[in-house]
Protein backbone atom coordinates (compact mmCIF):
# COMPACT_ATOMS: atom_id res chain seq x y z
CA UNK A 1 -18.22 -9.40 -7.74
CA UNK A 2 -16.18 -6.52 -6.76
CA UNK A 3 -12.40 -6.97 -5.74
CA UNK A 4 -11.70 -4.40 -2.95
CA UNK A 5 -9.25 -3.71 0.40
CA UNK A 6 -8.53 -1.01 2.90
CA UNK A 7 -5.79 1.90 2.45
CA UNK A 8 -3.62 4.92 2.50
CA UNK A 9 -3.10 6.81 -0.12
CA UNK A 10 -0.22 8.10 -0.94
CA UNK A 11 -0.35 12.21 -1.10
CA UNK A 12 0.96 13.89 -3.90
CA UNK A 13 4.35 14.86 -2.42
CA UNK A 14 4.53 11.09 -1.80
CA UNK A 15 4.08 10.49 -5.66
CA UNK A 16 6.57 13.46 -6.64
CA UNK A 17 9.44 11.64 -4.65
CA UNK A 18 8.74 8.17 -5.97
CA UNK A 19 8.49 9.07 -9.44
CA UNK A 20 11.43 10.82 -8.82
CA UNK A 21 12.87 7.55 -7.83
CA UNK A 22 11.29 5.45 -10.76
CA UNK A 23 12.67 8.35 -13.23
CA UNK A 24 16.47 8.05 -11.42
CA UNK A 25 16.43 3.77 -11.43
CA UNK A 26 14.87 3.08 -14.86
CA UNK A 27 17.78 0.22 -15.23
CA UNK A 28 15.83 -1.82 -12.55
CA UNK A 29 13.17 -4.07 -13.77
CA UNK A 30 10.06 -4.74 -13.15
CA UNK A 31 7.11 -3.25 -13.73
CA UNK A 32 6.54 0.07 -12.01
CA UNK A 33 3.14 1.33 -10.38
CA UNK A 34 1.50 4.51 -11.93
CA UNK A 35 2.11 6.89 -9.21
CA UNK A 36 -1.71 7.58 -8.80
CA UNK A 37 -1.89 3.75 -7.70
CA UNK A 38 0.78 4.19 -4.99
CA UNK A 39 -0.82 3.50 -1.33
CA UNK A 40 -0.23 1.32 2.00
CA UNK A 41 -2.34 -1.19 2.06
CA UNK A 42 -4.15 -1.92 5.15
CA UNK A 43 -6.31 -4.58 4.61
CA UNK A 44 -5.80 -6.97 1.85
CA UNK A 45 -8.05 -7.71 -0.90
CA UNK A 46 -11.05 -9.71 -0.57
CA UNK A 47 -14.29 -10.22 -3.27
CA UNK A 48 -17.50 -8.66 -2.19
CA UNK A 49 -20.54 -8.45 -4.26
CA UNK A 50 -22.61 -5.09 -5.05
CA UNK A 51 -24.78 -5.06 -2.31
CA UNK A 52 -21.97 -5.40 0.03
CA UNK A 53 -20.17 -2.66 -0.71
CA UNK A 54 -22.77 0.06 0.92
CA UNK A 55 -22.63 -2.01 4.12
CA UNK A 56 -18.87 -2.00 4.10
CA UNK A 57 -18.88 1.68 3.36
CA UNK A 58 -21.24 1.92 6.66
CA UNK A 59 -18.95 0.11 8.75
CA UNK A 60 -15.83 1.74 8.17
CA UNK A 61 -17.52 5.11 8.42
CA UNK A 62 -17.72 4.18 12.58
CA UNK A 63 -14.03 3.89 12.79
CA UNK A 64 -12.76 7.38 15.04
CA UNK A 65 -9.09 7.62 14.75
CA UNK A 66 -6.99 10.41 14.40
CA UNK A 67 -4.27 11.40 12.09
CA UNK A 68 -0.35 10.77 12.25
CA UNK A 69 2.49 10.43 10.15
CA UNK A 70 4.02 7.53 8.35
CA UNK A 71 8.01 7.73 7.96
CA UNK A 72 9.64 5.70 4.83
CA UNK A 73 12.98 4.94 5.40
CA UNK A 74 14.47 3.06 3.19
CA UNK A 75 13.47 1.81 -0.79
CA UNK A 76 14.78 -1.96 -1.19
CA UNK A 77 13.80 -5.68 -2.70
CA UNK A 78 10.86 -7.41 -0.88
CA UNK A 79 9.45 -8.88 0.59
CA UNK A 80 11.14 -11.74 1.00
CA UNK A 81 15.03 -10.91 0.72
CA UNK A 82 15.69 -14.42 -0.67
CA UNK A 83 13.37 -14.64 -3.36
CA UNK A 84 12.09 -11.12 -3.91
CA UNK A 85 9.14 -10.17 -6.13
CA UNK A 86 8.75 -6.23 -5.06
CA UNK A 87 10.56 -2.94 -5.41
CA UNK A 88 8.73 -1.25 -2.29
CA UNK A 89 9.41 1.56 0.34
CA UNK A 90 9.42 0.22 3.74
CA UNK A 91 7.77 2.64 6.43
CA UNK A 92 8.55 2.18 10.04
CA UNK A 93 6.33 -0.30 12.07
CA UNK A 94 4.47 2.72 14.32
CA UNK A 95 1.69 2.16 16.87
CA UNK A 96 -0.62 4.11 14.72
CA UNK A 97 -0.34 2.50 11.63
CA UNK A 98 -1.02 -1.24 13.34
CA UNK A 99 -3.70 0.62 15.78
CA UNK A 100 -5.60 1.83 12.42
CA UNK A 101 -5.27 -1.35 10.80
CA UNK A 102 -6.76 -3.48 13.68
CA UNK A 103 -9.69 -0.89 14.20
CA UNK A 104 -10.54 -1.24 10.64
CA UNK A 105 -10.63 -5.34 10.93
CA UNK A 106 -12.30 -4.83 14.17
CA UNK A 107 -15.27 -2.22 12.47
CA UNK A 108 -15.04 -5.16 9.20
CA UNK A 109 -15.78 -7.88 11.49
CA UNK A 110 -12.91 -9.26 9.76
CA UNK A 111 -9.63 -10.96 11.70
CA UNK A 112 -6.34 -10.23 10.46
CA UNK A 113 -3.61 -11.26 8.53
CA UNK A 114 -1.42 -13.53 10.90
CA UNK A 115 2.00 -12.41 9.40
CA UNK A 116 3.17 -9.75 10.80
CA UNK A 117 1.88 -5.90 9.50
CA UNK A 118 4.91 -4.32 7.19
CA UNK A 119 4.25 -0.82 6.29
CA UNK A 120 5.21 -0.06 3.04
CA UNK A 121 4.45 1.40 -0.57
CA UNK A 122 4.86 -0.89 -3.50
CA UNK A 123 6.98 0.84 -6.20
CA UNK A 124 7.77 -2.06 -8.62
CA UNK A 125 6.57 -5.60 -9.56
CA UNK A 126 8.37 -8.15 -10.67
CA UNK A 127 8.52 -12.16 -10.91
CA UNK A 128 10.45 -13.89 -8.42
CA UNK A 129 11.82 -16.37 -10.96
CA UNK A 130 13.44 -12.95 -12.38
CA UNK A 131 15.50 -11.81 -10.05
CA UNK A 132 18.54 -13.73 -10.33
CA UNK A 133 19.14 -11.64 -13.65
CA UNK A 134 19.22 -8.31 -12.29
CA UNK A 135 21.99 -6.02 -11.62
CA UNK A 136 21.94 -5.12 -8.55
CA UNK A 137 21.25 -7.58 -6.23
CA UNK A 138 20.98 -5.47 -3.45
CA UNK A 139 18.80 -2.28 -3.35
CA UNK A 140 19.07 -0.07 -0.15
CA UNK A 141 18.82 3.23 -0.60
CA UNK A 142 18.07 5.34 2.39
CA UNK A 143 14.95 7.92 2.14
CA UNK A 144 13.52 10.35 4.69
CA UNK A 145 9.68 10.58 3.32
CA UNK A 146 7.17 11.70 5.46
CA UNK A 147 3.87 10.99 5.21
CA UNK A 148 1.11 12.66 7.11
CA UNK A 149 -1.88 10.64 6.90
CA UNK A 150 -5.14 12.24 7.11
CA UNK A 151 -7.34 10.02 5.74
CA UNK A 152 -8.06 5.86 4.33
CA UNK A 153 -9.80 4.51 1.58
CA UNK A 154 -11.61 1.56 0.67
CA UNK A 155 -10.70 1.29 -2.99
CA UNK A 156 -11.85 -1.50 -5.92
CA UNK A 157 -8.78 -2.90 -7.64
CA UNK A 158 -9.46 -3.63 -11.48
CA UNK A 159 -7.10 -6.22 -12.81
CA UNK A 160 -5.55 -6.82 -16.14
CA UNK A 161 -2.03 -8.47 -18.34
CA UNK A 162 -0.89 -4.80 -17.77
CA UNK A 163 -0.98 -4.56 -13.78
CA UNK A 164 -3.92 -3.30 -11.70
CA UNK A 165 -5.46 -0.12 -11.61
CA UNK A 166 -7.42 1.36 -8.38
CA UNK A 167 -10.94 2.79 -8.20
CA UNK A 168 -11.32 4.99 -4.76
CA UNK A 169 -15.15 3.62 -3.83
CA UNK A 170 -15.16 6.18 -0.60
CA UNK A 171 -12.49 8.35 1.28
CA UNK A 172 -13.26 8.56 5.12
CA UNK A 173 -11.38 11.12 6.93
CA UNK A 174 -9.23 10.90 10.43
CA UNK A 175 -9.52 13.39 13.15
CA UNK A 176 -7.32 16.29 13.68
């Protein structure tokens, strides 16, 4: 069985400016993603087996969509502000973004998530049961990143004690 989902990557500008961050707030805990893990995740993960993985390459091949950019705005504690368990860059909700997402399901055959979509890039994990130990309490630090995304990827998360680490399986490439 394979462990897989849907996403953005996140360029290597992207990367520069969050290990940037990372480098700046090593006093936060938690346990920080590698910057070549960094994405937006589109469509969580779900367990496939071998032979399912050429059909879902397939499939997502037929979705037509082109590019647009993805704005981060600020870096705080998520999601939940009451009982956090991420360090994560929020992007702004755009028509795009959702419009991808939902073409993807719809290509997948797959319905989505009912919470509501929150753009972002996961920086830092941590337990929630952690959190009332940390100094600060409140993280929110404005950014202006831009992201112009050009492309999605269905990618094969490998998980271990140490975090996960992400395979790319296939890249598949938006219009200009």
């Amino acid at each position: 069985m394979k462990r897989i989902f849907v996403g953005i990557l996140a360029s290597d500008e992207i990367k520069a400016k969050a290990f940037e961050f990372c480098s700046q707030h090593q006093d936060l805990p938690g346990q920080w993603i590698k910057p070549k893990n960094l994405h937006i995740t589109l469509v969580p993960p779900w367990e496939i087996t071998e032979h399912e993985a050429h059909d879902i390459k397939q499939k997502l091949k037929k979705v037509d969509f082109q590019q647009f950019e993805v704005i981060f705005e600020d870096i705080s504690f998520g999601p939940n502000p009451t009982r956090p368990r991420l360090i994560w860059a929020r992007g702004s909700a755009s028509k795009q973004i959702d419009d991808l997402r939902l073409k993807i399901y719809e290509v997948l055959g797959q319905t989505p998530d009912s919470r509501q979509f929150a753009p972002h890039m996961t920086l830092a994990r941590f337990r929630p049961e952690d959190f009332k130990r940390f100094v600060p309490q409140r993280l929110n630090e404005k950014i202006d990143w831009k992201e112009k995304v050009k492309s999605f990827v269905l990618m094969q998360s490998h998980l271990s004690p140490q975090g996960a680490e992400y395979e790319v399986l296939e890249e598949f490439d938006l219009k200009r």
